[in-house]
C-alpha atoms as a PDB file:
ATOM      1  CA  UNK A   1     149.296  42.808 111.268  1.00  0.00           C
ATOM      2  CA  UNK A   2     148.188  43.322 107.414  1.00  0.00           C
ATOM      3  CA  UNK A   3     147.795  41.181 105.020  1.00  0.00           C
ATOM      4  CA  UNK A   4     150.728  40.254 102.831  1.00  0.00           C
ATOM      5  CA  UNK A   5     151.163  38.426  99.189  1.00  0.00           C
ATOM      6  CA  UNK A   6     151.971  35.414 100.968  1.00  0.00           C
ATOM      7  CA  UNK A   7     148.318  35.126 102.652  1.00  0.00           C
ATOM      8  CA  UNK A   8     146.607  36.231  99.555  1.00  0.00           C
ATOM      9  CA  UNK A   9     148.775  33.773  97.457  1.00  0.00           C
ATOM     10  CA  UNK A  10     147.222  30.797  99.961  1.00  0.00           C
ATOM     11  CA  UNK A  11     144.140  32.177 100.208  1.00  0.00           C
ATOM     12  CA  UNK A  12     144.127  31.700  96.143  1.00  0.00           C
ATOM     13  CA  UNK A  13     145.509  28.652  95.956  1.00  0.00           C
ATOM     14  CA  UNK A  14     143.335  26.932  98.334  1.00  0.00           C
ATOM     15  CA  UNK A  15     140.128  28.018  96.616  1.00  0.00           C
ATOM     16  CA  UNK A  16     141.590  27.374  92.996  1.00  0.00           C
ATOM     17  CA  UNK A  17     144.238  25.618  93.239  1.00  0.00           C
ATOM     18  CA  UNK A  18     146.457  25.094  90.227  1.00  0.00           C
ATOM     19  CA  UNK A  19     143.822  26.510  87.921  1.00  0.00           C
ATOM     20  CA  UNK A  20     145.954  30.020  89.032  1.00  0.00           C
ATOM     21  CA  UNK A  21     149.577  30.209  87.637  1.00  0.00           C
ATOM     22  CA  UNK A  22     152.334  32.936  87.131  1.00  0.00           C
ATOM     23  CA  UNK A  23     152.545  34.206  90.461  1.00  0.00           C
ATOM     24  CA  UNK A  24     155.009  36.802  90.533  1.00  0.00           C
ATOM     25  CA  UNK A  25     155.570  40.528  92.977  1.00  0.00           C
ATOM     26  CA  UNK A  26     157.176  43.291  90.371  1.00  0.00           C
ATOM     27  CA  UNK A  27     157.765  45.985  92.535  1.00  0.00           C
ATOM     28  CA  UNK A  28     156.134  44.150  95.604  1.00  0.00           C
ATOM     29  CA  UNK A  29     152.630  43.719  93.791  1.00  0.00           C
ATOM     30  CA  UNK A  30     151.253  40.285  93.973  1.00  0.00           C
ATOM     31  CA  UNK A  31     150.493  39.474  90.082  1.00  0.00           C
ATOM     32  CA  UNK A  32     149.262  36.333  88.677  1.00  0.00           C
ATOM     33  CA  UNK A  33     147.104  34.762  85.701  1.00  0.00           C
ATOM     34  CA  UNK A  34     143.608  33.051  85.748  1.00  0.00           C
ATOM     35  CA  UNK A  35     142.048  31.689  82.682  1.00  0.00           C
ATOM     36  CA  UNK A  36     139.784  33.792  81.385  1.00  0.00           C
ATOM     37  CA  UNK A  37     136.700  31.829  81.919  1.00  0.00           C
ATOM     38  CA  UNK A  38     137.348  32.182  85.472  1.00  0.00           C
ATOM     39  CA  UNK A  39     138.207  36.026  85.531  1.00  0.00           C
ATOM     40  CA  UNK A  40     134.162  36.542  87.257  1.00  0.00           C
ATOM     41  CA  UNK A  41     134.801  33.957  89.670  1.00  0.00           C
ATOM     42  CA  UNK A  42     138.218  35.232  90.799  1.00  0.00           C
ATOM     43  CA  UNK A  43     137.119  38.339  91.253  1.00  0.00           C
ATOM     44  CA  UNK A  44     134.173  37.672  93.209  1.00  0.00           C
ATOM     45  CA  UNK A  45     136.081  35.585  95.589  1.00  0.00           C
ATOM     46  CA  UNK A  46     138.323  38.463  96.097  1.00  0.00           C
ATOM     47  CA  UNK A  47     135.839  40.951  96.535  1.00  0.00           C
ATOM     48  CA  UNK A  48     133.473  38.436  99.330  1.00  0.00           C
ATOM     49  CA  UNK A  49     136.542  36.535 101.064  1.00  0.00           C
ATOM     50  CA  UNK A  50     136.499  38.442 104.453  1.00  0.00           C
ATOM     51  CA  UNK A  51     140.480  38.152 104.864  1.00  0.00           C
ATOM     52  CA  UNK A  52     141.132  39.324 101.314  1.00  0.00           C
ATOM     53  CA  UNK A  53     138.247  42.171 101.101  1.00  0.00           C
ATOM     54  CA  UNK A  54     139.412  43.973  97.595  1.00  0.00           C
ATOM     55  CA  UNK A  55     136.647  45.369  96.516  1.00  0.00           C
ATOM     56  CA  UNK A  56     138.118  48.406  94.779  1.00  0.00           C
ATOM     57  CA  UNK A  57     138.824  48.108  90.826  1.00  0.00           C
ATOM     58  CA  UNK A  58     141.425  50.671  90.482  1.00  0.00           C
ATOM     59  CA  UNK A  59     141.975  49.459  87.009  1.00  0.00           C
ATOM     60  CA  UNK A  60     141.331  47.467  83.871  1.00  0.00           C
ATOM     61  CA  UNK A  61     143.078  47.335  80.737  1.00  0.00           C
ATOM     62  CA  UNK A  62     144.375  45.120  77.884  1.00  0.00           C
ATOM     63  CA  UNK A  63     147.718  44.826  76.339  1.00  0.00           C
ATOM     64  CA  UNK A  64     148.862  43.702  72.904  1.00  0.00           C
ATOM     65  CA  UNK A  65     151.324  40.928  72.791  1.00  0.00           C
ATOM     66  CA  UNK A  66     151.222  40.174  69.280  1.00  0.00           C
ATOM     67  CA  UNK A  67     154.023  37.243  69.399  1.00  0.00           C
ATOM     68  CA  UNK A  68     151.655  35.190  71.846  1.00  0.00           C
ATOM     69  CA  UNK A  69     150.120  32.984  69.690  1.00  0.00           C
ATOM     70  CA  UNK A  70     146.784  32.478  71.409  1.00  0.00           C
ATOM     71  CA  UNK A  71     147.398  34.817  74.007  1.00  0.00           C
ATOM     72  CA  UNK A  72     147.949  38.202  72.012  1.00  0.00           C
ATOM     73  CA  UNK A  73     145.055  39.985  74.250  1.00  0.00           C
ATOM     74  CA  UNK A  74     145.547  40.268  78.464  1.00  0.00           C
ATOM     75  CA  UNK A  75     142.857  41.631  80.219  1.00  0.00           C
ATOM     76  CA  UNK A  76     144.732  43.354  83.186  1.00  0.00           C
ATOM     77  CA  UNK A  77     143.050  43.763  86.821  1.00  0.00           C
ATOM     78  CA  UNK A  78     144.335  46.348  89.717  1.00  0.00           C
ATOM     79  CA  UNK A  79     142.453  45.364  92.597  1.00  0.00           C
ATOM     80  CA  UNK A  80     143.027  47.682  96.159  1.00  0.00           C
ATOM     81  CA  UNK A  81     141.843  46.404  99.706  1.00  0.00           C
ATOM     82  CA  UNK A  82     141.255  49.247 100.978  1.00  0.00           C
ATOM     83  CA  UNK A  83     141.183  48.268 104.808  1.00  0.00           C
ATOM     84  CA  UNK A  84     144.837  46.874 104.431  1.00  0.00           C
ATOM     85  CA  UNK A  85     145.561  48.969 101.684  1.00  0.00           C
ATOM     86  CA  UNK A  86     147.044  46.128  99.461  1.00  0.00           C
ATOM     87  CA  UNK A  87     147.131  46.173  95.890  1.00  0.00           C
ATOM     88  CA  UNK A  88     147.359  42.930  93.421  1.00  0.00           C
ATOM     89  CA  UNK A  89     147.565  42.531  89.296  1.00  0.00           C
ATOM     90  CA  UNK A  90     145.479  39.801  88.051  1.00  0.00           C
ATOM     91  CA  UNK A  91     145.599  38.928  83.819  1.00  0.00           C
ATOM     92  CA  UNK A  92     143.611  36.618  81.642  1.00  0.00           C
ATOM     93  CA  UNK A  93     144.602  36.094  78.503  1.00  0.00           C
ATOM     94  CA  UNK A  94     142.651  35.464  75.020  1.00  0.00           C
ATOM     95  CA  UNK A  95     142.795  34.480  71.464  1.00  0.00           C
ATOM     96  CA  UNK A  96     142.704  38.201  69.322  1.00  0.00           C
ATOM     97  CA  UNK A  97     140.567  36.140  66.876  1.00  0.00           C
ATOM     98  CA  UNK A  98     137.753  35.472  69.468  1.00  0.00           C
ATOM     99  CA  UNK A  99     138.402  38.104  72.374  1.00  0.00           C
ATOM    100  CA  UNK A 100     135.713  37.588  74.639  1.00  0.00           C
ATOM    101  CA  UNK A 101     135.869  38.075  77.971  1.00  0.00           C
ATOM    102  CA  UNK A 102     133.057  38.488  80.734  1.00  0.00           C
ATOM    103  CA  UNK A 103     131.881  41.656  81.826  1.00  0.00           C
ATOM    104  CA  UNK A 104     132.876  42.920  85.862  1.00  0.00           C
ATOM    105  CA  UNK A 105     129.961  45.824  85.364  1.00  0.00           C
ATOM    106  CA  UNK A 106     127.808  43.487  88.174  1.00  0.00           C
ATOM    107  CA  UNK A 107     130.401  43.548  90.604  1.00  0.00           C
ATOM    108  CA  UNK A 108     132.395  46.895  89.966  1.00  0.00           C
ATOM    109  CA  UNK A 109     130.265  49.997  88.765  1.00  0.00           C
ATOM    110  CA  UNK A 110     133.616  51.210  87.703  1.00  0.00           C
ATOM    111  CA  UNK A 111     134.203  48.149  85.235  1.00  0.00           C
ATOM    112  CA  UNK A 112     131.432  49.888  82.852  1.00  0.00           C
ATOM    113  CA  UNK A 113     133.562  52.758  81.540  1.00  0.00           C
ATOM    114  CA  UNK A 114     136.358  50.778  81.822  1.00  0.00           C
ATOM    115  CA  UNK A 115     135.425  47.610  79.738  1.00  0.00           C
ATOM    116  CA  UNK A 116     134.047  50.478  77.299  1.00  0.00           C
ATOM    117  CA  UNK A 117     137.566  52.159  77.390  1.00  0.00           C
ATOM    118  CA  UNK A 118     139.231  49.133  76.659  1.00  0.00           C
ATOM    119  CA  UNK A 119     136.959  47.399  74.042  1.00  0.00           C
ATOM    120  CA  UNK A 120     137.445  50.665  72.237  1.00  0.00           C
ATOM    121  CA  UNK A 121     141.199  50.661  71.743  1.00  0.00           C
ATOM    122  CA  UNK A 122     141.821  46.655  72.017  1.00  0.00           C
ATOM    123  CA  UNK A 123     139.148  44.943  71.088  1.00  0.00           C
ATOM    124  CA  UNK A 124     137.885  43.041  73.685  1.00  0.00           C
ATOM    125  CA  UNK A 125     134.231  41.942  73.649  1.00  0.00           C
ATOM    126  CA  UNK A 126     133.189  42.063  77.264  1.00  0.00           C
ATOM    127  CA  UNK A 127     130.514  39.365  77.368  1.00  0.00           C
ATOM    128  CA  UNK A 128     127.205  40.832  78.908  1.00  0.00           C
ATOM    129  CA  UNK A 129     128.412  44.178  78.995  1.00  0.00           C
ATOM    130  CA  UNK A 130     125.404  46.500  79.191  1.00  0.00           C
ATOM    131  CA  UNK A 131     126.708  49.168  77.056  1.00  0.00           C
ATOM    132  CA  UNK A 132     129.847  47.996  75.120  1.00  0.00           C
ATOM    133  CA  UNK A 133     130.084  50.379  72.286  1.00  0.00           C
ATOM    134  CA  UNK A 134     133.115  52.916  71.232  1.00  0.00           C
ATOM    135  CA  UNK A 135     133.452  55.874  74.174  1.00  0.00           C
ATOM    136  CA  UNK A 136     136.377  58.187  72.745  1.00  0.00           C
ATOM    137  CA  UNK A 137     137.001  57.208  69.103  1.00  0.00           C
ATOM    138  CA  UNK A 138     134.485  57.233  66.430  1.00  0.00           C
ATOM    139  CA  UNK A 139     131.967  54.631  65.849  1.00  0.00           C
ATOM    140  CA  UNK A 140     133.200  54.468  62.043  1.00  0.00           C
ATOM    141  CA  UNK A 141     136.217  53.524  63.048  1.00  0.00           C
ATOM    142  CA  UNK A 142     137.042  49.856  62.124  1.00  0.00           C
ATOM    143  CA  UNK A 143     139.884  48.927  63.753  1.00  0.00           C
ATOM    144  CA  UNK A 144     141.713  49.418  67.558  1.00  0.00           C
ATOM    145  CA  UNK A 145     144.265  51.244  67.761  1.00  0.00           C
ATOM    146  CA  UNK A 146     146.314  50.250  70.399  1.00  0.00           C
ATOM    147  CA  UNK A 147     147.106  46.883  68.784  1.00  0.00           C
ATOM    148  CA  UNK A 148     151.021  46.750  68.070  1.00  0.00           C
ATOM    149  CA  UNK A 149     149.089  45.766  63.845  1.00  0.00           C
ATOM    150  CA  UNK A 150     150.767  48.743  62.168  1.00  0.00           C
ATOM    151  CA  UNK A 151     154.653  50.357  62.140  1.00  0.00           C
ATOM    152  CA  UNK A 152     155.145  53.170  64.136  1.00  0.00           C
ATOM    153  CA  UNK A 153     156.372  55.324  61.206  1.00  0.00           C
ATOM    154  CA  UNK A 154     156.142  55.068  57.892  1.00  0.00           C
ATOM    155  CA  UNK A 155     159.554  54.127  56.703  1.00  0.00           C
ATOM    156  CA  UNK A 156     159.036  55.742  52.757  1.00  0.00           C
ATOM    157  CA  UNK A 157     158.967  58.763  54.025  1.00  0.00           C
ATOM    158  CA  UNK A 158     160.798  61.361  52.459  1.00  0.00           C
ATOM    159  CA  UNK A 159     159.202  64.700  53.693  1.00  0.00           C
ATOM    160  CA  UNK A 160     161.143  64.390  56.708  1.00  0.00           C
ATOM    161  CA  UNK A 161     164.965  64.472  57.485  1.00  0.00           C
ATOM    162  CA  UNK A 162     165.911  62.379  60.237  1.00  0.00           C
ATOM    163  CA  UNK A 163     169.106  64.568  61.162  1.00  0.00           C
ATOM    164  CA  UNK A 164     166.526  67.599  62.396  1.00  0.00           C
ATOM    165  CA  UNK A 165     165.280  64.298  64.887  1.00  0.00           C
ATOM    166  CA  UNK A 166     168.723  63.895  66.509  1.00  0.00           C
ATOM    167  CA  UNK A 167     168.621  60.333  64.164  1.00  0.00           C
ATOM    168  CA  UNK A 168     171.278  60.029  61.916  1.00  0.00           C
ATOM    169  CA  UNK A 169     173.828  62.317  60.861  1.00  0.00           C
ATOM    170  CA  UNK A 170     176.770  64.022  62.602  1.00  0.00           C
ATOM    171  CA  UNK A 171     176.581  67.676  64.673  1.00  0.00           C
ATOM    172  CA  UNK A 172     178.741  69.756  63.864  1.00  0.00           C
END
């Protein structure tokens, strides 16, 4: 029989107990939240615990929830068990005024270009990271750009006419 959310949900708890919160399964995926000064030991009790095994980072990421006052920055983890072939979300969330997090690169190879990836467009300082500098965008650049800071579209405008954009207007 494989493992399901249910075991890896007590597995969690009983090593952590309520330090672990928001446990949730969108689309059948166990997802839940750590603080983020326990993001290295949550992942290395995944990785070593011998019923949970993940030791596969399929991702990491950050998202931009600028309303969360506190909590604007989530560091996103997609772990895989590979001999079960399960798949859980983990998040930790941080201030966007001090947006450090610790650095997975000891435990998952695959963290480096990851952490570099995502320090690059969000801003988060991976703590100990051995190479944490810009990877795609210019090392000018002085601000991330996949924080929800700036509109989508400049609403002065006038070079454009929203009727050729299917906004506004009638067909005739």
């Amino acid at each position: 029989m494989g493992l399901s959310n249910e075991q890896i949900q007590q597995r969690l708890t009983e090593k952590f107990g309520d330090q672990l919160s928001a446990f949730s399964e969108p689309y059948g995926m166990l997802t839940f939240e750590a603080p983020k000064e326990l993001n290295l030991k949550v992942l290395q009790f995944l990785y070593d615990d011998e019923e949970l095994k993940f030791r596969f980072l399929t991702d990491l990421q950050a998202v931009h929830y600028p309303g969360d006052q506190g909590r604007e920055l989530a560091v996103v983890y997609h772990l895989h068990n590979l001999v079960d072939n399960v798949r859980i979300r983990f998040k930790v969330f941080t201030d966007i005024r001090q947006p450090d997090v610790f650095t997975a690169t000891k435990l998952f190879a695959t963290a480096n270009w990851m952490e570099r990836e995502t320090y690059d467009f969000f801003g988060v300082n991976f703590l100990g990271h051995p190479n944490l500098k810009r990877i795609l965008n210019v090392d000018e650049m002085d601000y991330f750009p996949l924080r929800k800071e700036f509109p989508l579209e400049d609403q002065t405008r006038i070079d454009k006419d929203d009727e050729m954009f299917g906004r506004g207007g009638s067909i005739a």
